[in-house]
Protein backbone atom coordinates (compact mmCIF):
# COMPACT_ATOMS: atom_id res chain seq x y z
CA UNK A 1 -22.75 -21.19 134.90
CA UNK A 2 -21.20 -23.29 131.79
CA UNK A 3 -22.17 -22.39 128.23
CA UNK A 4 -22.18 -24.87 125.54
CA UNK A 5 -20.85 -24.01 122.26
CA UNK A 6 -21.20 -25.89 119.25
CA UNK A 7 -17.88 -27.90 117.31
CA UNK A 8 -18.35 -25.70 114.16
CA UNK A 9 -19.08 -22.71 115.87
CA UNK A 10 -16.15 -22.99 118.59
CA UNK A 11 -14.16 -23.02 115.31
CA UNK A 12 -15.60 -19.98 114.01
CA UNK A 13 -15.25 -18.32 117.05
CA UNK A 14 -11.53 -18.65 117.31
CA UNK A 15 -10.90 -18.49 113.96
CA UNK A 16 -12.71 -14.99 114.50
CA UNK A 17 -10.12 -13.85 117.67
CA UNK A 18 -7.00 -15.36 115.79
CA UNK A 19 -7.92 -12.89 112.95
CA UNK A 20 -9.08 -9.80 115.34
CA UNK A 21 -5.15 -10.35 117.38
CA UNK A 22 -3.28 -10.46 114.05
CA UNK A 23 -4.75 -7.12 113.25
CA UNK A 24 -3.93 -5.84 116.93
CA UNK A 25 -0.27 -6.86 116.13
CA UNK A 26 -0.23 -5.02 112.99
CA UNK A 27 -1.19 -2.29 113.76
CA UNK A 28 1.18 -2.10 117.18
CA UNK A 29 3.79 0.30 116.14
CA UNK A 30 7.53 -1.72 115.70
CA UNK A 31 10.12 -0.42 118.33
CA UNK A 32 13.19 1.26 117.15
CA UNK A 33 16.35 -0.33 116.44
CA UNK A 34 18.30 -0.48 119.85
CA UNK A 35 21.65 1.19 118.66
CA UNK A 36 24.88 -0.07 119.75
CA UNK A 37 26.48 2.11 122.43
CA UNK A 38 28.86 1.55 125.35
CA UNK A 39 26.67 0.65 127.36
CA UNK A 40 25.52 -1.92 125.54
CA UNK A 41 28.79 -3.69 125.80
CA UNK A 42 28.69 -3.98 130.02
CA UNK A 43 31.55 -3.14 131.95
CA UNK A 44 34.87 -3.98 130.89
CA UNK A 45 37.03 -7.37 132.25
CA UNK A 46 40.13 -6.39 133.58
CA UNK A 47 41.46 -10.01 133.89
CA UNK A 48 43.45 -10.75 131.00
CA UNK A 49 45.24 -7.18 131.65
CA UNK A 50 46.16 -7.93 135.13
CA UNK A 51 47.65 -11.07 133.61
CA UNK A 52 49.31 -9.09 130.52
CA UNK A 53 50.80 -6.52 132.88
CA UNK A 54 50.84 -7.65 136.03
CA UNK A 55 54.38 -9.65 135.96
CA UNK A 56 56.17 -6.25 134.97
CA UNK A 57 55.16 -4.01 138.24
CA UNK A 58 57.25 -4.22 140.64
CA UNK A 59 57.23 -3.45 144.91
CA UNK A 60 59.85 -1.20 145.76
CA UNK A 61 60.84 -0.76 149.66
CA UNK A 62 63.20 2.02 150.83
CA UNK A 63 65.43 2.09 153.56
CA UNK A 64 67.12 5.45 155.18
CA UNK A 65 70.16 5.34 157.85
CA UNK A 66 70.14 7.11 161.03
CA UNK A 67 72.19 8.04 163.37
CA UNK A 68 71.04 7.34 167.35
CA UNK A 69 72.26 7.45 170.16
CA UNK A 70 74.66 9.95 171.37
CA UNK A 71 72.83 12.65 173.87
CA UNK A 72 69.52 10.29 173.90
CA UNK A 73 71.22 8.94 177.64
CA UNK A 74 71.49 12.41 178.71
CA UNK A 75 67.74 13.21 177.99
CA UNK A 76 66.96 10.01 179.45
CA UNK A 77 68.55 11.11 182.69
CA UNK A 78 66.66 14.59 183.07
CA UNK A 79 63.46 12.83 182.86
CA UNK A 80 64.18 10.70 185.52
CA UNK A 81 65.16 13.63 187.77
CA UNK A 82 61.98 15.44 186.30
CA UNK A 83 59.65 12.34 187.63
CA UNK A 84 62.05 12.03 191.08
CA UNK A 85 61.29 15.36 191.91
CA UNK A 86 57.68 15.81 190.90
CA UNK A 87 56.50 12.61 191.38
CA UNK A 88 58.50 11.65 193.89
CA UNK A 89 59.26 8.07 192.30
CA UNK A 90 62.17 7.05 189.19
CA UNK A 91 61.07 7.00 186.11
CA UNK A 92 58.98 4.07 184.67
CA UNK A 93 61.85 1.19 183.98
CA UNK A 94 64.49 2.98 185.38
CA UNK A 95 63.68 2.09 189.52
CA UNK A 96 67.23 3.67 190.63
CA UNK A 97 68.43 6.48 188.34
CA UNK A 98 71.82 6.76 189.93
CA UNK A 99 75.03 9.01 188.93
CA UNK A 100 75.57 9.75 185.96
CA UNK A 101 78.10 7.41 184.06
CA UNK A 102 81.62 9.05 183.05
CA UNK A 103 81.83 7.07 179.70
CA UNK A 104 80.73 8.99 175.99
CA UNK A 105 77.88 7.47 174.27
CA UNK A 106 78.98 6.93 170.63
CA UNK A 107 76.49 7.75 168.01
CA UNK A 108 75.26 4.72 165.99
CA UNK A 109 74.25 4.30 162.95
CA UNK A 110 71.47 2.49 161.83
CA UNK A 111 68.68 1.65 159.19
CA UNK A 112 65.32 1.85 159.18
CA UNK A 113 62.55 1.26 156.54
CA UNK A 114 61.38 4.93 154.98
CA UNK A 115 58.63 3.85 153.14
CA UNK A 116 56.98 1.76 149.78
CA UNK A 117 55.87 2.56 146.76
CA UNK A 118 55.61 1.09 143.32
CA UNK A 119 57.40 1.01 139.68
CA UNK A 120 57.12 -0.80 136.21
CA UNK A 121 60.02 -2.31 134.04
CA UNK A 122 60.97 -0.28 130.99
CA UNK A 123 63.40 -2.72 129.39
CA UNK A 124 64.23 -6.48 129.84
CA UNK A 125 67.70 -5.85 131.67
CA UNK A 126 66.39 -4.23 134.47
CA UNK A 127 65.47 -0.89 133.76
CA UNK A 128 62.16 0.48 135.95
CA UNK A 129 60.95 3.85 136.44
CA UNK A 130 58.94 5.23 139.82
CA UNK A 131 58.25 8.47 140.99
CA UNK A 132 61.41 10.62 142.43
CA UNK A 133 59.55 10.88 145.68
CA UNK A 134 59.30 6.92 145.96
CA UNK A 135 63.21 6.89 146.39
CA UNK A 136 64.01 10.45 147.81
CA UNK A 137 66.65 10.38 150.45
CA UNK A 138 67.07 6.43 150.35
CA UNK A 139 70.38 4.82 150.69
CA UNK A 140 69.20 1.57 149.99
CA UNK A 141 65.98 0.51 147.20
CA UNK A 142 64.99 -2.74 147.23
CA UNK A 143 63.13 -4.00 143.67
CA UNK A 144 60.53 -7.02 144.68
CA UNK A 145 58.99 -8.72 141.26
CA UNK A 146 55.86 -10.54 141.23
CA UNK A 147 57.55 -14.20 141.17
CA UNK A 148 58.65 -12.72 145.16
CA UNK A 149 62.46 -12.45 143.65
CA UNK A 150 64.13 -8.91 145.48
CA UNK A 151 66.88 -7.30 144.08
CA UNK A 152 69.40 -4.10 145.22
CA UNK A 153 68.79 -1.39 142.62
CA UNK A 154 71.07 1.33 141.51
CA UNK A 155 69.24 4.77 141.49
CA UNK A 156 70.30 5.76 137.97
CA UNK A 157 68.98 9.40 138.12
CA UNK A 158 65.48 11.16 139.87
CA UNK A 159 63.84 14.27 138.15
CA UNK A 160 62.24 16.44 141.06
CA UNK A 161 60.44 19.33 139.04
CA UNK A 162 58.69 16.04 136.54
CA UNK A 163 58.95 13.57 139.79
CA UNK A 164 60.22 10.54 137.72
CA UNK A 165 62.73 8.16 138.35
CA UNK A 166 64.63 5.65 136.77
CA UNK A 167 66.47 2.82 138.91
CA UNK A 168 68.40 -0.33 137.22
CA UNK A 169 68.18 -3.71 139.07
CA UNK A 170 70.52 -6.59 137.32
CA UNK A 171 68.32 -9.08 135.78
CA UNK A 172 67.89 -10.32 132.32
CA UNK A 173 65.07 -11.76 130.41
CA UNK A 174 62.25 -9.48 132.75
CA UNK A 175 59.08 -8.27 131.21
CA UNK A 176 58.60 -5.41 130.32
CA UNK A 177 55.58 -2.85 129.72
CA UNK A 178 53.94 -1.47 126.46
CA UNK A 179 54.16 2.32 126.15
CA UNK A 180 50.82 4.01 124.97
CA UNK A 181 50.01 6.57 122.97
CA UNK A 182 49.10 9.70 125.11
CA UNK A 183 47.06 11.78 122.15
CA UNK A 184 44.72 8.78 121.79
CA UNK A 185 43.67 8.85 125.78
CA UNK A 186 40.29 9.97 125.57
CA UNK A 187 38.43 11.44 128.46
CA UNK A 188 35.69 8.73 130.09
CA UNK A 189 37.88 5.91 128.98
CA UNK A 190 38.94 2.88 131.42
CA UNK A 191 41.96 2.70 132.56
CA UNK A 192 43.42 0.63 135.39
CA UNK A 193 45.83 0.76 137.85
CA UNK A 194 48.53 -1.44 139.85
CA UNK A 195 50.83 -1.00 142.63
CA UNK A 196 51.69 -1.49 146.24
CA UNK A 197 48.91 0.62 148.48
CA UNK A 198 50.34 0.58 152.05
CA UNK A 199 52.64 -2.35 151.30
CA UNK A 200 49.85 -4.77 150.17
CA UNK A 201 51.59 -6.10 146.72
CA UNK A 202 49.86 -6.28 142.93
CA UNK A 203 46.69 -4.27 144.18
CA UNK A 204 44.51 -3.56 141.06
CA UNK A 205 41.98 -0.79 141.27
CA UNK A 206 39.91 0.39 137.83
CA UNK A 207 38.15 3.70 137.19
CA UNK A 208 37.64 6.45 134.01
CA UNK A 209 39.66 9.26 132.64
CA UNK A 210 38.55 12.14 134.84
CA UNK A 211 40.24 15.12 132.91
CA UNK A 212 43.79 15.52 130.47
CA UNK A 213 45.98 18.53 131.01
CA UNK A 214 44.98 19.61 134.68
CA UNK A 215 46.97 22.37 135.56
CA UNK A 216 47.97 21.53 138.95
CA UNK A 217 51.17 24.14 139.37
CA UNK A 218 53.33 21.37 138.01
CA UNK A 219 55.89 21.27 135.40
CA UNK A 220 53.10 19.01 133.04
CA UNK A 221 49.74 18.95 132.82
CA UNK A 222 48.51 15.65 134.33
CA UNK A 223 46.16 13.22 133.96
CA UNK A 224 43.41 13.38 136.25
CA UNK A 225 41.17 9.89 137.08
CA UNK A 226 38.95 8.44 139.50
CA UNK A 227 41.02 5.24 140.27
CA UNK A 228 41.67 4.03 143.63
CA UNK A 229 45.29 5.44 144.33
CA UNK A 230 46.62 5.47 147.69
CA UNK A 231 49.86 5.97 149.57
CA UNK A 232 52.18 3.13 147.95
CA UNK A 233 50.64 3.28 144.47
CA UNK A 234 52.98 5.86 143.56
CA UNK A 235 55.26 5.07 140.78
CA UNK A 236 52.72 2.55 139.84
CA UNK A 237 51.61 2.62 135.86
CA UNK A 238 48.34 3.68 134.81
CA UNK A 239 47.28 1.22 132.03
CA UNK A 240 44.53 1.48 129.35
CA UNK A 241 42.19 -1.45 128.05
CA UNK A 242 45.40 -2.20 125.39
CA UNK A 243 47.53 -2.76 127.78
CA UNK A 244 49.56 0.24 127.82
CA UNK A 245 51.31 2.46 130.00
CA UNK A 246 49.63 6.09 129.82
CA UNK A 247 50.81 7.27 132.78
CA UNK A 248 52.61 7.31 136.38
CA UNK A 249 50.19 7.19 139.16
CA UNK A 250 51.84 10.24 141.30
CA UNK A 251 49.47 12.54 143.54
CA UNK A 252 46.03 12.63 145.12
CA UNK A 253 43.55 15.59 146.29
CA UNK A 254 42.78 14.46 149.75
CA UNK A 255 41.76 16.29 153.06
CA UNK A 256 42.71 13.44 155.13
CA UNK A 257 45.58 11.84 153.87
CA UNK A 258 43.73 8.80 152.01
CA UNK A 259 41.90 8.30 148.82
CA UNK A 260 38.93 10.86 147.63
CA UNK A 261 38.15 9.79 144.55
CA UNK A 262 40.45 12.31 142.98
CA UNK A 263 43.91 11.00 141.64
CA UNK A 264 46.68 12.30 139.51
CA UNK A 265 49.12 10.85 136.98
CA UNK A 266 52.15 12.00 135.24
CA UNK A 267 51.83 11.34 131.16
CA UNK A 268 53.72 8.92 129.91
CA UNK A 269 55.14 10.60 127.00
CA UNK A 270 56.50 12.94 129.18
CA UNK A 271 58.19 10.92 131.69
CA UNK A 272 59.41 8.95 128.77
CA UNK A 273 61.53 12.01 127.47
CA UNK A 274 62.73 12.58 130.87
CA UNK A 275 63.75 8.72 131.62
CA UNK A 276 65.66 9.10 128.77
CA UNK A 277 67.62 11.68 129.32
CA UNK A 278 67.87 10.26 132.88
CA UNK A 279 69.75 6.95 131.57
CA UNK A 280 71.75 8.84 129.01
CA UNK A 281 73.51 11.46 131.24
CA UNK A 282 71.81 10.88 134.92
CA UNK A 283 70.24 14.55 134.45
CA UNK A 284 67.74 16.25 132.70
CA UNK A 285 68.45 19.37 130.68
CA UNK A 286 65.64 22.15 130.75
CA UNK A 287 65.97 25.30 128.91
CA UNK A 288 65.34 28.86 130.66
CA UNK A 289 65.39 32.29 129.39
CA UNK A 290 65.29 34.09 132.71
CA UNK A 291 62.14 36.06 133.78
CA UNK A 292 59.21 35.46 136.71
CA UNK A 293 56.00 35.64 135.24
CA UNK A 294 52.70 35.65 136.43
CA UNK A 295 49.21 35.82 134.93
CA UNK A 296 46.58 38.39 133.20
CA UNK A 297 43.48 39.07 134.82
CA UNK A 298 40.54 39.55 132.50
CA UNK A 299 40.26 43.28 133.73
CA UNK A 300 43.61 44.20 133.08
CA UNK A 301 43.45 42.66 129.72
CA UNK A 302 40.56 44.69 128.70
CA UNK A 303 42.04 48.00 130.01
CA UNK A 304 45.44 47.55 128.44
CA UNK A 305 43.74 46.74 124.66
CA UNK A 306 44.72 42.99 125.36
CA UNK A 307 41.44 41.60 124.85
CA UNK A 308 40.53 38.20 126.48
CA UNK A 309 42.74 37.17 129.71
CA UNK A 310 46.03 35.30 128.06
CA UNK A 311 49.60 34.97 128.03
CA UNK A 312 52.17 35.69 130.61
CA UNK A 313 53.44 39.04 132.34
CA UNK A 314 56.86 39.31 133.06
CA UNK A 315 57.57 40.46 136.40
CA UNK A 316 60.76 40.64 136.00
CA UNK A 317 63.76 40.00 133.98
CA UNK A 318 67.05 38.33 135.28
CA UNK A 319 70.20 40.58 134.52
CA UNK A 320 72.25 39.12 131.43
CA UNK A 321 69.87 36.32 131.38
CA UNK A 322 68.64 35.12 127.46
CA UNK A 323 65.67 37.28 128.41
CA UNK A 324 67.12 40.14 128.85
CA UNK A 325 69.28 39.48 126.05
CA UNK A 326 66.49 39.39 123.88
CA UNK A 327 65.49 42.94 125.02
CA UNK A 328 61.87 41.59 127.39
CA UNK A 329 61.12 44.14 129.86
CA UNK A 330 59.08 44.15 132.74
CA UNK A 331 55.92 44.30 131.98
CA UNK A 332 55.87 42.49 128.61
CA UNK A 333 52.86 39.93 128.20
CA UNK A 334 54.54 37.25 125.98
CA UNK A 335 51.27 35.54 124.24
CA UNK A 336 53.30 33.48 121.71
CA UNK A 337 56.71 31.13 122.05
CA UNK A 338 57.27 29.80 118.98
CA UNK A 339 54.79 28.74 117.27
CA UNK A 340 52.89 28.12 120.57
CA UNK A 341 50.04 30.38 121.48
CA UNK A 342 50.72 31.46 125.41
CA UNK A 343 47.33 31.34 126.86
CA UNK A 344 48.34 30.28 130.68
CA UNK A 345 51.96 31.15 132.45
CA UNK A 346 52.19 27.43 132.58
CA UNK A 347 52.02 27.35 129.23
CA UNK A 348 55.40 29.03 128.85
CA UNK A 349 57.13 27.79 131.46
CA UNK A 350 56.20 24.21 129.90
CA UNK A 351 57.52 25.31 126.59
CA UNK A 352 60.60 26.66 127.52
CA UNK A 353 61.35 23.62 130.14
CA UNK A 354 61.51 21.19 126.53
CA UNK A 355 63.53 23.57 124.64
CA UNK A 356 66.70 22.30 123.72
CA UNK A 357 69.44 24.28 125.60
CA UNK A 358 71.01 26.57 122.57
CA UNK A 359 68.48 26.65 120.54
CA UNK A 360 66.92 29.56 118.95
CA UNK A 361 62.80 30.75 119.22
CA UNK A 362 60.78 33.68 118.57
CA UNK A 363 58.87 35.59 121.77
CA UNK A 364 55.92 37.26 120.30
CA UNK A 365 55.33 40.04 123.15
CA UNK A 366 52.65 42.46 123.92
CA UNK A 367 54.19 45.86 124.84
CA UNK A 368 52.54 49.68 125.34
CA UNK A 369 49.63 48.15 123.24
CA UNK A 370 51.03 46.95 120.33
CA UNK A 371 52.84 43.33 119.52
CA UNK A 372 56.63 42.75 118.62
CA UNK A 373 58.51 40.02 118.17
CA UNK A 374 61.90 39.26 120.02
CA UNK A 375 64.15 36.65 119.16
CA UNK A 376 65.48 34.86 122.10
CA UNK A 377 68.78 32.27 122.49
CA UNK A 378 67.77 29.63 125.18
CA UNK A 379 70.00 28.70 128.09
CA UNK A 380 70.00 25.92 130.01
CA UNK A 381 68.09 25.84 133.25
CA UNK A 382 69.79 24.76 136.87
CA UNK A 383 67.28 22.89 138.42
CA UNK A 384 69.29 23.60 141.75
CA UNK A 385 69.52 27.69 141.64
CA UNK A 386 67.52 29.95 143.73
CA UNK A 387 66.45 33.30 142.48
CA UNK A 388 68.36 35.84 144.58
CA UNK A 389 67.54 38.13 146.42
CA UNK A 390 68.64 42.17 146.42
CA UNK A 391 68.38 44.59 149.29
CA UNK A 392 65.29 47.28 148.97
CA UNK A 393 67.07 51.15 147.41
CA UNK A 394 67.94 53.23 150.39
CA UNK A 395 65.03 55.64 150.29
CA UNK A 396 66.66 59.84 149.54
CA UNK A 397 64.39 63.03 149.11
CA UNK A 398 62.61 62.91 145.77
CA UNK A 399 63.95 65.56 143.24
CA UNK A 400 60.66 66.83 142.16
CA UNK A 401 57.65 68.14 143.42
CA UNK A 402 54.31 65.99 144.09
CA UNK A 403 52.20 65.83 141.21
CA UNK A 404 49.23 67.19 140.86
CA UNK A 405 47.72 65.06 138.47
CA UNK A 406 47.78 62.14 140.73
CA UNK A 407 45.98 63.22 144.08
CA UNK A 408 42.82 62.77 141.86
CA UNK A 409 43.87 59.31 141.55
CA UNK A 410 45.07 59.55 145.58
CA UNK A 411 48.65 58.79 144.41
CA UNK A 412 51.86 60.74 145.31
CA UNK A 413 54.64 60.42 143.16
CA UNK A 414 57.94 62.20 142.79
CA UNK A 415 61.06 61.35 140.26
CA UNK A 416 63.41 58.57 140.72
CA UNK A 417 67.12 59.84 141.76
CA UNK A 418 69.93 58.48 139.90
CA UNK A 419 71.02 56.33 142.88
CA UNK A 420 67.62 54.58 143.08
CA UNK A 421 67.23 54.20 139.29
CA UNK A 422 71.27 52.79 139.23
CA UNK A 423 70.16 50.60 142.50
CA UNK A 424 66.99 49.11 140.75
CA UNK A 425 68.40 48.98 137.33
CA UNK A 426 65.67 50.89 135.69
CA UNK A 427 65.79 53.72 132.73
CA UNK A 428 62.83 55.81 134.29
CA UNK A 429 60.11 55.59 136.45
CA UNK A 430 58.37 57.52 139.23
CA UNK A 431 57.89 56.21 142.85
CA UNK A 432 55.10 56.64 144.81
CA UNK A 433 55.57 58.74 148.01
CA UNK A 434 51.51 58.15 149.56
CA UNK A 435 48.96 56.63 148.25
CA UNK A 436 44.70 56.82 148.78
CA UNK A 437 41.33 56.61 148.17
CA UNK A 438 41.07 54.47 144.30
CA UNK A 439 45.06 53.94 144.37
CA UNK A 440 45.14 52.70 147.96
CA UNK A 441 41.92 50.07 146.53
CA UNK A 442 44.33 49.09 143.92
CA UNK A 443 46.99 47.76 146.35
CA UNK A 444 49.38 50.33 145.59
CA UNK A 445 51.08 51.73 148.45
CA UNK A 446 54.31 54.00 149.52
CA UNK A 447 57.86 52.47 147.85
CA UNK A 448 56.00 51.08 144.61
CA UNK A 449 57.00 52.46 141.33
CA UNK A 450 55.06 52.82 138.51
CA UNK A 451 56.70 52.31 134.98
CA UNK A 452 53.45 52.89 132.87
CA UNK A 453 50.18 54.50 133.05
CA UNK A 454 47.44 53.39 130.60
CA UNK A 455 50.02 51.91 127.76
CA UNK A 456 52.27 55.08 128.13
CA UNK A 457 55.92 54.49 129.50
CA UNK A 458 56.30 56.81 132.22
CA UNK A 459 60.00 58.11 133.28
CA UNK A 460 59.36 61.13 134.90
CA UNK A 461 56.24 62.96 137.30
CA UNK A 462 56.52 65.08 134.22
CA UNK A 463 55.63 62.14 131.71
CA UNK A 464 53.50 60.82 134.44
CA UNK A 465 50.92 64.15 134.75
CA UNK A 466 50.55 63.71 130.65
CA UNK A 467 49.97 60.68 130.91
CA UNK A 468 47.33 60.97 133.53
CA UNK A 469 45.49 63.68 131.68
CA UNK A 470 45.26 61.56 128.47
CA UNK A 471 43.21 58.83 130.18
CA UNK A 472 39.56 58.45 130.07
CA UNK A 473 38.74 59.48 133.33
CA UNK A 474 35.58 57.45 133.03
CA UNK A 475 37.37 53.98 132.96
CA UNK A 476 39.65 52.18 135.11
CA UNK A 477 43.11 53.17 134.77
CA UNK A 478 45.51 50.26 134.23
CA UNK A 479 49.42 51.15 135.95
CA UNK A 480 52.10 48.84 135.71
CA UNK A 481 54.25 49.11 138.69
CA UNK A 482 57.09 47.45 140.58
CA UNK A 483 57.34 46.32 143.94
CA UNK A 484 60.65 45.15 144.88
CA UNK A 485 61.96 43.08 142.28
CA UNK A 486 58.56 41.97 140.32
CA UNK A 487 56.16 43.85 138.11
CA UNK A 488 52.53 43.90 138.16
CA UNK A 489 49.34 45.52 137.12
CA UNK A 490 47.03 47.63 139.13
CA UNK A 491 43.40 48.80 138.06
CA UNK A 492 42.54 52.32 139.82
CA UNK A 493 39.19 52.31 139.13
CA UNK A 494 37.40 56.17 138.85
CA UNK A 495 35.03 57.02 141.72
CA UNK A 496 31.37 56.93 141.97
């Protein structure tokens, strides 16, 4: 069906709808302002920082010698008599084993390629840092640039506890890196890595800023990111979208050996410091003050009038060390170096470690529930020394009786002798001849001695039976007491 509409009044008509829409639009609600955020922007081009950086990573192949030969011909020749005489046939290759020959095998010596890894150029004459476990136990390092020129390089010096490296190749005119800023990394930011995964040369993977200062047990706090990082890529730098070096790719988490999508790198400031000290002297100098601590448990914190879980308990104290010097004892929480608060044993450890050797700080300790200061001399630390080890006190018949006080906490204890005390180096104390019930669910057992009960030094069973009585019996009981040659806490908590 058509309908036939009049010139004037088709006019009229859309005259009519063209006013009726332009009310519809006004009255549509405008849309808000899209603001500008990351998004926004798309993903980042990593192109012109390949090309910026690129030319100053470097390959770097190791080679280790070994010696072979000598009593391989012997083994060789028991097999074959194995296989003659179970199998009844020579073995495979060898179709007549025959006598033995009368002639020495002389040991050879040969190398062999150990492995590959990565580095970047600190300074135009040939300068490059990598990770110390790149070139551990290498006698030979090969340098490869990206114009496929390979050089010899010197190893200059290799940090274990920071695992950083510097090795010198001799070249002039080379690129060289930019060194970033680590205090401006911010966490979600892009950063980008290069390096050599399994031997494949100027591999670039990208990925964000996972975490800063992961505690991983190391000597610093590293940088934690979700960039492709694989075996090779170590020694590699970690660059940001300027262009700079803000770390050294150095570990990943991994259950099976390859990349997880967890990666870790050192900070560059850090392996800076320690480069530096590396080409000045070959070494780096740490400082040390001489005690093995260990950390506060939240419990223990609360029962000793700590407060929140922080700082660092001394388990012990290294005779005629600055430490001891100082006058730190066993069982000292130190919550302040400096003008550093303590709130992880890390923390301290980290400190100390950049303390000029010589130098003089204050060690704000928490002691018997109050806090002193100590003022401590720093020594240098020998990255090479082992703690030693002492013999355990012959044990001898305590001099006192049992307490009493302590069965209702299922402890035993009786008085040091002067031998023991002499032996273990210790003013006081009592030792623990059985332990049960809340005591034994503490962890404390027969041998242990216990230096404090509650915040009360303890030197005697005498001391020890006051100090008992004094404590809330209605609260966990916090003892400090030594096993061996470390100090620790123990809550015996009262029974239900």
């Amino acid at each position: 069906m058509m309908f036939k509409v009049e010139g004037h009044k088709l006019r009229s008509y859309l005259f009519a709808f063209g006013m009726a829409c332009s009310a519809a639009v006004a009255f549509v609600p405008a849309a808000p302002a899209m603001a500008q955020t990351p998004q926004a922007r798309g993903l980042p081009d990593f192109a012109d920082l390949v090309e910026q950086v690129g030319p100053a990573v470097v390959g770097i192949r190791t080679v280790e010698k070994v010696t072979s030969g000598g009593g391989s011909g012997e083994m060789d020749e028991e097999m074959q008599e194995f296989f003659r005489r179970f199998f009844g046939q020579p073995l495979p290759g060898n179709p007549r084993p025959g006598p033995r020959p009368n002639r020495p095998q002389q040991p050879q010596e040969e190398e062999r390629p150990r492995g590959v890894g990565s580095g970047f150029i600190l300074s135009a004459d040939g300068y490059v840092m990598t990770n110390a476990h790149v070139i551990e136990d290498a006698s030979e390092i090969l340098v490869t640039l990206t114009d496929k020129r390979e050089f010899k390089a010197k190893l200059i010096g290799a940090d274990k506890r920071s695992d950083v490296a510097v090795v010198k190749i001799e070249a002039t005119s080379l690129p060289v890196v930019k060194i970033g800023d680590i205090s401006k990394l911010r966490v979600g930011e892009w950063v980008m890595a290069i390096g050599s995964p399994f031997g494949l040369e100027n591999t670039v993977t990208a990925g964000i800023v996972s975490a800063k200062q992961r505690d991983t047990g190391d000597l610093v706090p590293l940088i934690q990111t979700d960039v492709a990082i694989n075996p090779g890529n170590s020694g590699g730098p970690l660059i940001n979208l300027r262009g700079e070096v803000v770390g050294i790719n150095s570990q990943i988490y991994s259950r099976s050996g390859g990349y997880m999508g967890i990666s870790f790198s050192i900070p560059i400031d850090e392996a800076i410091r320690v480069s530096d000290q590396l080409r000045a002297t070959g070494r780096v100098s740490r400082g040390l003050i001489g005690v093995t601590i260990g950390s506060v448990s939240k419990d223990v914190a609360e029962s000793i009038g700590l407060g929140k879980a922080r700082g660092a308990l001394v388990s012990s104290v290294v005779p005629g060390s600055a430490a001891d010097k100082a006058g730190v004892r066993e069982g000292d929480i130190i919550t302040k170096y400096g003008d550093k608060l303590i709130e992880t044993p890390s923390d301290l450890s980290r400190s100390v470690a950049s303390t000029k050797p010589g130098s003089r700080n204050t060690l704000t300790v928490f002691r018997n529930g109050s806090t002193r200061e100590l003022s401590v001399t720093v020594a240098e630390g020998d990255p090479e020394a082992k703690p030693s080890s002492k013999r355990q006190p012959e044990r001898e018949e305590p001099q006192a009786k049992p307490s009493a006080a302590g069965k209702a906490l299922g402890l035993v204890v009786s008085d040091l002798t002067d031998a023991q005390k002499k032996e273990l180096k210790m003013r006081g104390g009592v030792r623990i001849e059985a332990a049960s019930d809340g005591a034994a669910r503490a962890g404390l057992r027969e041998g242990d001695v216990i230096l404090a009960v509650g915040n009360i030094e303890v030197s005697s069973v005498k001391e020890f039976e006051t100090a008992v009585a004094k404590a809330d019996k209605g609260k966990p009981l916090s003892v400090l007491f030594r096993r061996g040659e470390w100090a620790q806490y123990a809550l015996i908590r009262p029974a239900r």
